[in-house]
N, C-alpha and C. Protein backbone atom coordinates (compact mmCIF):
# COMPACT_ATOMS: atom_id res chain seq x y z
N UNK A 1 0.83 -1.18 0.00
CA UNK A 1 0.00 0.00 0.00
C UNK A 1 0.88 1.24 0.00
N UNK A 2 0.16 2.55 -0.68
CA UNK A 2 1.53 3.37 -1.01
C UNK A 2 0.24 4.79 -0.16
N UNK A 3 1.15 5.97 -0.19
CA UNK A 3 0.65 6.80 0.25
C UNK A 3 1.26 6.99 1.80
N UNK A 4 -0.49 8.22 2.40
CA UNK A 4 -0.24 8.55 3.91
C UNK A 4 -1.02 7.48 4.85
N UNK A 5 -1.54 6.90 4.22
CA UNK A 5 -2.23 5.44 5.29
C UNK A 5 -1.56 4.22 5.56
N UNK A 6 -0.24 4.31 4.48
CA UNK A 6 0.93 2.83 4.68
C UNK A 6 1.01 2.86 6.30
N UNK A 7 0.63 1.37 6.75
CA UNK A 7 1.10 1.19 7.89
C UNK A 7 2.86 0.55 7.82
N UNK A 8 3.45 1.48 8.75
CA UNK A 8 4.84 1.16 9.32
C UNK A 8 5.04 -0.36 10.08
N UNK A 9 6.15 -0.97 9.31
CA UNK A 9 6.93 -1.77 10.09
C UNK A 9 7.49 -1.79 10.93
N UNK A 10 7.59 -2.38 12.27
CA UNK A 10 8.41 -2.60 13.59
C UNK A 10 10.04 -2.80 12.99
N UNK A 11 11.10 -1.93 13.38
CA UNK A 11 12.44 -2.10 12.21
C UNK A 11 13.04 -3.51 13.37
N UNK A 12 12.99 -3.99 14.04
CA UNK A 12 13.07 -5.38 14.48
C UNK A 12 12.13 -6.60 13.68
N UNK A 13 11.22 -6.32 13.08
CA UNK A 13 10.64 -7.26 12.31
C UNK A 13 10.94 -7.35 10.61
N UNK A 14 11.56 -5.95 10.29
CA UNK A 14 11.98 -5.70 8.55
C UNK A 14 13.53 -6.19 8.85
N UNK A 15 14.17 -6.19 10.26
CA UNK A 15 15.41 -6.69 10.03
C UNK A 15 14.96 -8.30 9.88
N UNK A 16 14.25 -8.88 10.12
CA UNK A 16 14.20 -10.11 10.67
C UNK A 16 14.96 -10.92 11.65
N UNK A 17 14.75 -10.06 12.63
CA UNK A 17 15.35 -10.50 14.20
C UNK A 17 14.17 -10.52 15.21
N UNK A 18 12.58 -10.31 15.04
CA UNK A 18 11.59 -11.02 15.94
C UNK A 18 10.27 -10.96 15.24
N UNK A 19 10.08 -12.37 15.39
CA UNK A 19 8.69 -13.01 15.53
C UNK A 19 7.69 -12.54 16.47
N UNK A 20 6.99 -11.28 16.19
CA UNK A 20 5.98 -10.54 16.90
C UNK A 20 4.85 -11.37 17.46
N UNK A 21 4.32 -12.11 16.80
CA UNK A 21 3.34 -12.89 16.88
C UNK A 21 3.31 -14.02 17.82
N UNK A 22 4.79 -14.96 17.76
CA UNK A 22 5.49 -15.93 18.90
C UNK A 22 5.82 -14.93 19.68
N UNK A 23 6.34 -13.65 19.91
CA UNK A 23 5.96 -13.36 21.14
C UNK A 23 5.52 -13.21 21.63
N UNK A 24 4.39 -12.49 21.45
CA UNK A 24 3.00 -12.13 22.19
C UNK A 24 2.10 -13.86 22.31
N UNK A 25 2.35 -14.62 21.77
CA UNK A 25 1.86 -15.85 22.15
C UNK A 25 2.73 -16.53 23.33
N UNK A 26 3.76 -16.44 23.42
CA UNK A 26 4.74 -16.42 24.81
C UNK A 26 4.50 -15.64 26.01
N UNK A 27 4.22 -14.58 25.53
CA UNK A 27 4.22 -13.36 26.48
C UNK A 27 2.88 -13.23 27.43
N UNK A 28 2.08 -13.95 26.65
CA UNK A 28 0.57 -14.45 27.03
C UNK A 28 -0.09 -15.21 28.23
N UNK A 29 1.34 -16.28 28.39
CA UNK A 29 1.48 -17.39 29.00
C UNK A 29 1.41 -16.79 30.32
N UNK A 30 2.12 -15.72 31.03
CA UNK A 30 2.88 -14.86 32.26
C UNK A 30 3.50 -15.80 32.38
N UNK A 31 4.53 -16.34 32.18
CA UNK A 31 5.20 -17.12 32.91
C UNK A 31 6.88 -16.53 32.34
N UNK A 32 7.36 -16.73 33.05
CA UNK A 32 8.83 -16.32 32.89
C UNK A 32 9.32 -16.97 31.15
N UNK A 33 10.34 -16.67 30.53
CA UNK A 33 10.77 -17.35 29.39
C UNK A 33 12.43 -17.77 29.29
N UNK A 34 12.32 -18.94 28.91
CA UNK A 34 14.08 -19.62 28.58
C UNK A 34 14.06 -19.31 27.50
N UNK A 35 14.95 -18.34 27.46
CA UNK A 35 15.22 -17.42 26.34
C UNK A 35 16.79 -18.72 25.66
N UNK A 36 16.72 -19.30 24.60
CA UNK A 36 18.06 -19.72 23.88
C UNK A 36 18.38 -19.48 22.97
N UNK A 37 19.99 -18.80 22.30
CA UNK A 37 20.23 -18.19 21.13
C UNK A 37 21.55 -18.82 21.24
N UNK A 38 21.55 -19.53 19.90
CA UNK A 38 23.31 -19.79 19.46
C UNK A 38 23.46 -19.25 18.86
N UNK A 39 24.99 -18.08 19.06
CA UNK A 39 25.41 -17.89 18.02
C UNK A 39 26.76 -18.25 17.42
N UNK A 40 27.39 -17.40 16.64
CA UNK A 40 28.55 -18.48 15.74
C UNK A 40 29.98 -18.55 16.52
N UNK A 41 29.58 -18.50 18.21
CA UNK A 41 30.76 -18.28 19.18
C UNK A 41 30.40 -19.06 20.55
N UNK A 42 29.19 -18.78 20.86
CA UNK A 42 28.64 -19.64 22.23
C UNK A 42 27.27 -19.79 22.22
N UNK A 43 26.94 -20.35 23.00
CA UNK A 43 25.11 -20.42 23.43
C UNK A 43 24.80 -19.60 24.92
N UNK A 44 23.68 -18.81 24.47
CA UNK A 44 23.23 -18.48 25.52
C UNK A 44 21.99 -18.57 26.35
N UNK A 45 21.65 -18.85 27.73
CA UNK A 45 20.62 -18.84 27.70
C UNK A 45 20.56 -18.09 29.24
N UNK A 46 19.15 -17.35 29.12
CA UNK A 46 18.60 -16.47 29.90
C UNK A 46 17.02 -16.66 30.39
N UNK A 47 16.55 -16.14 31.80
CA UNK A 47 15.43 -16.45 32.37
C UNK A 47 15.00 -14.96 32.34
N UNK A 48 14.15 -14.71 31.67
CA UNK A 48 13.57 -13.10 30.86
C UNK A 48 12.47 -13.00 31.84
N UNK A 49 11.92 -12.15 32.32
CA UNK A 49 10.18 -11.78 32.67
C UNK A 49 10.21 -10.27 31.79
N UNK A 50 8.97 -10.33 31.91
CA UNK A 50 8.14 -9.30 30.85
C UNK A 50 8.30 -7.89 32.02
N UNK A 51 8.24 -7.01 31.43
CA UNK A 51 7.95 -5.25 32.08
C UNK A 51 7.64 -4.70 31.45
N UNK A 52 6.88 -3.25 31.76
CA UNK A 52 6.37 -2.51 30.92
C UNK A 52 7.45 -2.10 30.21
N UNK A 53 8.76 -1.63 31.24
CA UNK A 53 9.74 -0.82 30.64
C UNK A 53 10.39 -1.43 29.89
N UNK A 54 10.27 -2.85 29.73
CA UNK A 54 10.97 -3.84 28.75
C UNK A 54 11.21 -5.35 29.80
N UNK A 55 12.10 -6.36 28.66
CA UNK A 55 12.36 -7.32 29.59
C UNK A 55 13.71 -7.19 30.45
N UNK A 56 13.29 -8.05 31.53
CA UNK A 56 14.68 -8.01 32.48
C UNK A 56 14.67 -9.54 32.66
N UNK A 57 15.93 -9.57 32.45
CA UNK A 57 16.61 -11.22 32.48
C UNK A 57 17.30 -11.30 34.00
N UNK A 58 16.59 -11.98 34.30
CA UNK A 58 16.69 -12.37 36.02
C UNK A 58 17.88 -12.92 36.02
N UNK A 59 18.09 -14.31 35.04
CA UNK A 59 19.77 -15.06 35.32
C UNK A 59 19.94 -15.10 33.63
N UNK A 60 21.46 -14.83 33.66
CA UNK A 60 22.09 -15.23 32.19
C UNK A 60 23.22 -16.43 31.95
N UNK A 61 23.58 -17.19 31.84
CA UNK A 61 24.42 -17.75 31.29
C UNK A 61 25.34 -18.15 30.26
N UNK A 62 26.15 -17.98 29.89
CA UNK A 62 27.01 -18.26 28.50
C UNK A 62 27.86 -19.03 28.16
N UNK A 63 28.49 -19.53 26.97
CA UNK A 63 29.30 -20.59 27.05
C UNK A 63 30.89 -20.46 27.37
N UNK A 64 30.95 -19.24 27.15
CA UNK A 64 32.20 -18.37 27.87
C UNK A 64 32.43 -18.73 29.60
N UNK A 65 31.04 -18.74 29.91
CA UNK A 65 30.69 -18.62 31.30
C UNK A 65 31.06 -20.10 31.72
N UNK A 66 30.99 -20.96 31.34
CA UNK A 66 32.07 -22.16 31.12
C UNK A 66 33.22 -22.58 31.60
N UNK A 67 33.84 -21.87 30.86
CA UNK A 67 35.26 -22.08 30.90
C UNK A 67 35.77 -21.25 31.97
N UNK A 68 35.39 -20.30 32.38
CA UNK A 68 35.74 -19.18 32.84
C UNK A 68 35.75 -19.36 34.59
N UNK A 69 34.33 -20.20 34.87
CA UNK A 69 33.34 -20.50 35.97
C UNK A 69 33.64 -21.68 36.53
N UNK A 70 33.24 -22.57 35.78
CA UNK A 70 33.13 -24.23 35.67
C UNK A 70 34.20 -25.24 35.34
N UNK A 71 35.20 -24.94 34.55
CA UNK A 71 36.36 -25.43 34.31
C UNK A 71 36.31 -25.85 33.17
N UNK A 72 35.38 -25.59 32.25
CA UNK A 72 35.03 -26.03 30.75
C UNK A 72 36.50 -25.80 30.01
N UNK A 73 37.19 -27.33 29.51
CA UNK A 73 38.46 -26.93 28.52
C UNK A 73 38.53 -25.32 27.56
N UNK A 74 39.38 -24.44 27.60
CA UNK A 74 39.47 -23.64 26.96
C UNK A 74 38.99 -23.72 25.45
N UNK A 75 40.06 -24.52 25.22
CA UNK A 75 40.44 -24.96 23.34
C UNK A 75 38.89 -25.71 23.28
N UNK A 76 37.61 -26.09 23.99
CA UNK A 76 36.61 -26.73 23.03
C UNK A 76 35.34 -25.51 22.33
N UNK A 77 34.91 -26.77 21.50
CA UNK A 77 33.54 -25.09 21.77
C UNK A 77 32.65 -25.44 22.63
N UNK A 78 32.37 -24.12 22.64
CA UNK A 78 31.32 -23.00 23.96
C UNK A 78 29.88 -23.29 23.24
N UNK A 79 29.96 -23.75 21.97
CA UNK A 79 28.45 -23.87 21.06
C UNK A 79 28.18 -25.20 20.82
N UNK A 80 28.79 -26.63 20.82
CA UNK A 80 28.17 -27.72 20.65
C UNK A 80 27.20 -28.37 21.78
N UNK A 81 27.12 -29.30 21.26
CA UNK A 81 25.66 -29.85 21.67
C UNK A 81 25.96 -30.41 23.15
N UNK A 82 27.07 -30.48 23.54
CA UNK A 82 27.29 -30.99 25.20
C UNK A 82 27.53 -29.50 25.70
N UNK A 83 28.41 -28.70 25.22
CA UNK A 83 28.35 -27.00 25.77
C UNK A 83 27.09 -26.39 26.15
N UNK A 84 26.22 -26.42 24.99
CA UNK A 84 24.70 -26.39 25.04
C UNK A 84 24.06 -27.31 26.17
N UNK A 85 24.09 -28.09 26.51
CA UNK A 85 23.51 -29.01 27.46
C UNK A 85 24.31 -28.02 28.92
N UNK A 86 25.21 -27.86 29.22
CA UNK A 86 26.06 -27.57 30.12
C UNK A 86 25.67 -26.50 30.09
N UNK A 87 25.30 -25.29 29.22
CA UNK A 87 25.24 -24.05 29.60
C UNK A 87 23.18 -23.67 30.17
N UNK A 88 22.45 -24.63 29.53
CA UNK A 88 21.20 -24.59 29.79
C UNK A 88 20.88 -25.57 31.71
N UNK A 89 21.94 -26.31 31.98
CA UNK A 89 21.98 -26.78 33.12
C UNK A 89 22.53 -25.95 34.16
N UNK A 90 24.04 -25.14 33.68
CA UNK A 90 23.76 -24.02 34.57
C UNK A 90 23.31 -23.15 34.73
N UNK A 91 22.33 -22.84 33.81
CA UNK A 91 21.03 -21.45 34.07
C UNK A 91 20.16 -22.16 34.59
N UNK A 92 20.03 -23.51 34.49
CA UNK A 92 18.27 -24.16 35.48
C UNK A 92 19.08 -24.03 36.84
N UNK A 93 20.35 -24.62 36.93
CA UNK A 93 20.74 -24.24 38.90
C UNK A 93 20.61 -23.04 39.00
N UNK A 94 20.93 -21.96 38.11
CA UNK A 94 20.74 -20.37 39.00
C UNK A 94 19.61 -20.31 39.06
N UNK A 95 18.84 -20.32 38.14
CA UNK A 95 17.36 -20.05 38.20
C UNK A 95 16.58 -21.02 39.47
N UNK A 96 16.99 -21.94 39.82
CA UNK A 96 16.23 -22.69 40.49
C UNK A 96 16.98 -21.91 41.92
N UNK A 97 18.41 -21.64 42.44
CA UNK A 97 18.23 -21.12 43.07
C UNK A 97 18.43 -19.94 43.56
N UNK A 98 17.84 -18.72 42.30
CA UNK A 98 16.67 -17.58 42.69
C UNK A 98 15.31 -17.80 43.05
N UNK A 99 14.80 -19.04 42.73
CA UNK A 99 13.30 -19.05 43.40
C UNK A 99 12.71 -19.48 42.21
N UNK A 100 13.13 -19.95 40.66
CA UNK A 100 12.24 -19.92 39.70
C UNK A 100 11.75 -21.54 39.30
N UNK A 101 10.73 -22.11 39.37
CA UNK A 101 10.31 -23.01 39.24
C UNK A 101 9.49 -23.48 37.85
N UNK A 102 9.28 -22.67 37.48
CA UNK A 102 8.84 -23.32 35.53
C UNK A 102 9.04 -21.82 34.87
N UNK A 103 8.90 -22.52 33.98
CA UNK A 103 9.29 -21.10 32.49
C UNK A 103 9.03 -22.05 31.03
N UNK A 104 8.68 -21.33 29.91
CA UNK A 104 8.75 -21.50 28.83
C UNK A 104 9.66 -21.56 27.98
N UNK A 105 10.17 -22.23 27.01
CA UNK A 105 10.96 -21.87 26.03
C UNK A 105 10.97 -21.21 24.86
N UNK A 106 11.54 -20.75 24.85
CA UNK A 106 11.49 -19.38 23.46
C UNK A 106 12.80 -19.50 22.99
N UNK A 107 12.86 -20.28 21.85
CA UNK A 107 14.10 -20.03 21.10
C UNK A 107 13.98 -19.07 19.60
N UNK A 108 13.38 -18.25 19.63
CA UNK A 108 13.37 -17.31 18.94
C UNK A 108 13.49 -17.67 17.16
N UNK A 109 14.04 -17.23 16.40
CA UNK A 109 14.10 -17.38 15.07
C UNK A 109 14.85 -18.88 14.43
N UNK A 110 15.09 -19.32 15.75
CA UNK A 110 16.00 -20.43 15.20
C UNK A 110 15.43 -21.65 14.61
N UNK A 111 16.09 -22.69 14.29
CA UNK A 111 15.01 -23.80 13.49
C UNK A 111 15.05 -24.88 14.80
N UNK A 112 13.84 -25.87 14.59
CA UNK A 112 13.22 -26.27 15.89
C UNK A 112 13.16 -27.74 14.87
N UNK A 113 14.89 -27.82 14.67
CA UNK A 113 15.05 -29.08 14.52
C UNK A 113 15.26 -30.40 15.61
N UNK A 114 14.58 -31.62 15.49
CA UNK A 114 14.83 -32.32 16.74
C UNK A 114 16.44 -32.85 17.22
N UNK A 115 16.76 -32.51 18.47
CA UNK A 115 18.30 -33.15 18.42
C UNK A 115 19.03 -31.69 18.54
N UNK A 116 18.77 -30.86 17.87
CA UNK A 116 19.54 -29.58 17.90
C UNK A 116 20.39 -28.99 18.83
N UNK A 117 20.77 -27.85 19.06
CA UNK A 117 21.77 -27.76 20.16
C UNK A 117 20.81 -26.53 21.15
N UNK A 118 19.67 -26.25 20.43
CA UNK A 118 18.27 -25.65 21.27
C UNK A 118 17.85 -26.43 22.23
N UNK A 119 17.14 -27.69 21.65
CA UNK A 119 16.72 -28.69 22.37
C UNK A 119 18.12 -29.45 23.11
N UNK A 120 19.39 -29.23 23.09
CA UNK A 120 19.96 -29.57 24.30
C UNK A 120 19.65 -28.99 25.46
N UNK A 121 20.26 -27.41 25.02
CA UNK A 121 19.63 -26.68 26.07
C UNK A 121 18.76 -26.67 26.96
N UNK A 122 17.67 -26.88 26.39
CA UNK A 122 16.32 -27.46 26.74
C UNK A 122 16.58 -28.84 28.02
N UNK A 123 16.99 -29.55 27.65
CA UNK A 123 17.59 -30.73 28.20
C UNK A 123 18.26 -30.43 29.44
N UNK A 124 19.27 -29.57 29.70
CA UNK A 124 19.69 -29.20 30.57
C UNK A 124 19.04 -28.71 31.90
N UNK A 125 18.21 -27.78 31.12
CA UNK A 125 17.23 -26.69 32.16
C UNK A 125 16.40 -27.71 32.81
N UNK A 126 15.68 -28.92 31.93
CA UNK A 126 14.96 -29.84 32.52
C UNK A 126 15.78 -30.28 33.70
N UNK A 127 16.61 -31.29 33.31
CA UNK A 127 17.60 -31.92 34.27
C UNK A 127 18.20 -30.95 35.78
N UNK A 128 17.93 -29.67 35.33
CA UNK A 128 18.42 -28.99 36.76
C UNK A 128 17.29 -28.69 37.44
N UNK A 129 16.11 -28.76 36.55
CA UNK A 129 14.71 -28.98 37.78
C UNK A 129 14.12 -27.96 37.61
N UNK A 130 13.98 -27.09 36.47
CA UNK A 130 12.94 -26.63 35.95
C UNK A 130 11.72 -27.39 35.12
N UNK A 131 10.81 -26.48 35.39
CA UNK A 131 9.32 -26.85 34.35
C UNK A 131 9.29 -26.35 33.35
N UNK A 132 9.60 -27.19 32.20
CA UNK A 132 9.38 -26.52 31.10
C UNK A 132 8.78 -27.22 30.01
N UNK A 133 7.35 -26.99 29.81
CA UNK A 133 6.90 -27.83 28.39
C UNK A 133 7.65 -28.57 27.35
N UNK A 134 7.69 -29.61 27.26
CA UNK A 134 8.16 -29.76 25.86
C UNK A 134 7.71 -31.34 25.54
N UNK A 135 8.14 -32.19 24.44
CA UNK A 135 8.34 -33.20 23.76
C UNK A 135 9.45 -33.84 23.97
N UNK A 136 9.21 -35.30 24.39
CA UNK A 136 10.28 -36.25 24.77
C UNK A 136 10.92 -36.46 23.55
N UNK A 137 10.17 -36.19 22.35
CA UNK A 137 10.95 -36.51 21.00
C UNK A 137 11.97 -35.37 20.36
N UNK A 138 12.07 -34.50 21.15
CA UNK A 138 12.58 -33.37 20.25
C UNK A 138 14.01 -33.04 20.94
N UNK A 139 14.54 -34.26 21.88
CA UNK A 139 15.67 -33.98 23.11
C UNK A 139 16.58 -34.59 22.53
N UNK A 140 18.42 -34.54 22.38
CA UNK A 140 19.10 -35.02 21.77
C UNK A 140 19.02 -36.75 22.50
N UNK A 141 19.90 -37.15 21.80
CA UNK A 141 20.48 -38.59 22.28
C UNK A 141 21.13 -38.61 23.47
N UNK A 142 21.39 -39.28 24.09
CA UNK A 142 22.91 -39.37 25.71
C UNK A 142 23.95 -39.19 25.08
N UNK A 143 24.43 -40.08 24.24
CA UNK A 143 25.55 -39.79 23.48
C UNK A 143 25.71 -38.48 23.25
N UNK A 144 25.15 -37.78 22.65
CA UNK A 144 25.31 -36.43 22.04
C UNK A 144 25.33 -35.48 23.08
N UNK A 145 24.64 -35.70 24.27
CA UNK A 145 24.92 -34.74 25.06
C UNK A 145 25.79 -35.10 26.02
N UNK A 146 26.39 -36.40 26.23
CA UNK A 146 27.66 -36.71 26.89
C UNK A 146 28.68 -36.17 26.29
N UNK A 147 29.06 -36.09 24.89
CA UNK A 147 29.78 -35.83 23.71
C UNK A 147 30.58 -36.63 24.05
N UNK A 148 30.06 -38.31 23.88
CA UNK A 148 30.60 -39.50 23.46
C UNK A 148 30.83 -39.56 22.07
N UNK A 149 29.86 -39.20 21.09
CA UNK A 149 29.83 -38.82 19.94
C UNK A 149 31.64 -38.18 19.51
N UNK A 150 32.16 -37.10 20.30
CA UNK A 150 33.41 -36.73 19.64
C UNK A 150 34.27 -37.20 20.46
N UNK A 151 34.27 -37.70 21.94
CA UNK A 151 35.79 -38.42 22.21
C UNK A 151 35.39 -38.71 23.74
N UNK A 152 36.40 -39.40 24.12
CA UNK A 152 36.45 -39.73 25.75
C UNK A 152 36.47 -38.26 26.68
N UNK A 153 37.71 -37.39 26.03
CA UNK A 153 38.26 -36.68 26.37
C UNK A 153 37.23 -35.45 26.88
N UNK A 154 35.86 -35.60 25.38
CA UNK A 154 34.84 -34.36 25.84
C UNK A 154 34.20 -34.62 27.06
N UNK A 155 33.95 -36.48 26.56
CA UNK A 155 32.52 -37.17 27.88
C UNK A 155 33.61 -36.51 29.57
N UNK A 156 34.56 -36.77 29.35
CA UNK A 156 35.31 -36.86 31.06
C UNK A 156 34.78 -34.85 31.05
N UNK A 157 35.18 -34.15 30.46
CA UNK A 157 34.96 -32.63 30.40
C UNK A 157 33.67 -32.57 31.03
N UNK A 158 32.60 -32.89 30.27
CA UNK A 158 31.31 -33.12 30.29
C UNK A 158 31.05 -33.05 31.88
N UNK A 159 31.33 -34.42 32.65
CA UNK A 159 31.70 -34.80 33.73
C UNK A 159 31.77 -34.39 34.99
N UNK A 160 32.68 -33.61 34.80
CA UNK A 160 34.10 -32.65 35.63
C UNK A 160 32.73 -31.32 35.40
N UNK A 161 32.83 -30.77 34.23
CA UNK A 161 31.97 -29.90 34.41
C UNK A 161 30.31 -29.44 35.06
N UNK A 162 29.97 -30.66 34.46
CA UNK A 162 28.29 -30.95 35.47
C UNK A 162 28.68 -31.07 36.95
N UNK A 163 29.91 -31.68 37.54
CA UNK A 163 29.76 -31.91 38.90
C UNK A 163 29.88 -30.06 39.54
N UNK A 164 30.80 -29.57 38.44
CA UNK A 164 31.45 -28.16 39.53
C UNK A 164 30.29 -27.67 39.40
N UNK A 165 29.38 -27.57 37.90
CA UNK A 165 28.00 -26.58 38.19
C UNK A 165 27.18 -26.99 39.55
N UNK A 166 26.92 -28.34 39.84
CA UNK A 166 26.23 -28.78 40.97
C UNK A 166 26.91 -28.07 42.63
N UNK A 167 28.36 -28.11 42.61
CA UNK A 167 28.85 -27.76 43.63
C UNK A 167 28.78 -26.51 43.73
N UNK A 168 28.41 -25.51 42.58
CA UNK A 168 28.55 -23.93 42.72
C UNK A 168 26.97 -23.69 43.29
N UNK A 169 25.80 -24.83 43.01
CA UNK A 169 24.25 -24.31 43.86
C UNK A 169 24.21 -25.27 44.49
């Protein structure tokens, strides 16, 4: 439509960086949101609530936050599918102990392939004792989130790392 009646685009939705519609269908819920975003360096995930003035992310975690925190090997990545498992397990211990007991998942623009390194995430947050909707079919393998899949060396990492997140809540 051309003229003075064109309705304007949200410039977050012409960039294509949010799904207006999944949010406000999220946002609907009141319930807090597991916010997960990989990008081409780490995974992150965050426990968001809604405000007028905007959202505020109660706990964040990263895959930086890893290595840094937890003892995660330097030299691996911060973005595969056991990092991902590890970084969504230590945002369900913070979150669980700030007081937060279920939340939604919102992985935003990403693809909601089964096995993915979303649905690790996902996996994690479960396992540390959050509530969070989902499908038993859409969770990686053990293997994959042991990262038996790439070597002994990750599974022992793996390991070592789940125990220190447990000992830090």
């Amino acid at each position: 439509m051309r003229g003075t009646r064109r309705r304007s685009v949200f410039r977050r939705r012409r960039a294509g960086l949010t799904d207006y519609r999944r949010r406000l269908k999220l946002l609907r819920g009141r319930k807090p949101r597991a916010v997960v975003r990989v990008s081409n360096t780490r995974t992150t995930c965050q426990l968001v609530t809604w405000a007028a003035s905007g959202d505020l992310v109660t706990v964040s975690v990263t895959g930086s936050d890893l290595s840094k925190k937890y003892g995660w090997p330097q030299d691996y990545s911060k973005k595969s599918v056991s990092a991902s498992y590890l970084v969504g397990y230590a945002m369900g211990k913070a979150a669980k102990a700030q007081g937060a007991e279920e939340a939604v998942l919102d992985i935003g623009l990403a693809a909601s392939t089964p096995g993915n390194r979303v649905f690790s995430a996902l996996k994690g947050m479960v396992d540390a004792g959050l509530e969070i909707p989902h499908g038993e079919n859409v969770l990686p393998d053990e293997d994959r989130i042991s990262g038996a899949h790439i070597g002994d060396d990750v599974a022992a990492a793996v390991e070592t790392t789940k125990t220190k997140i447990e000992g830090a809540y």
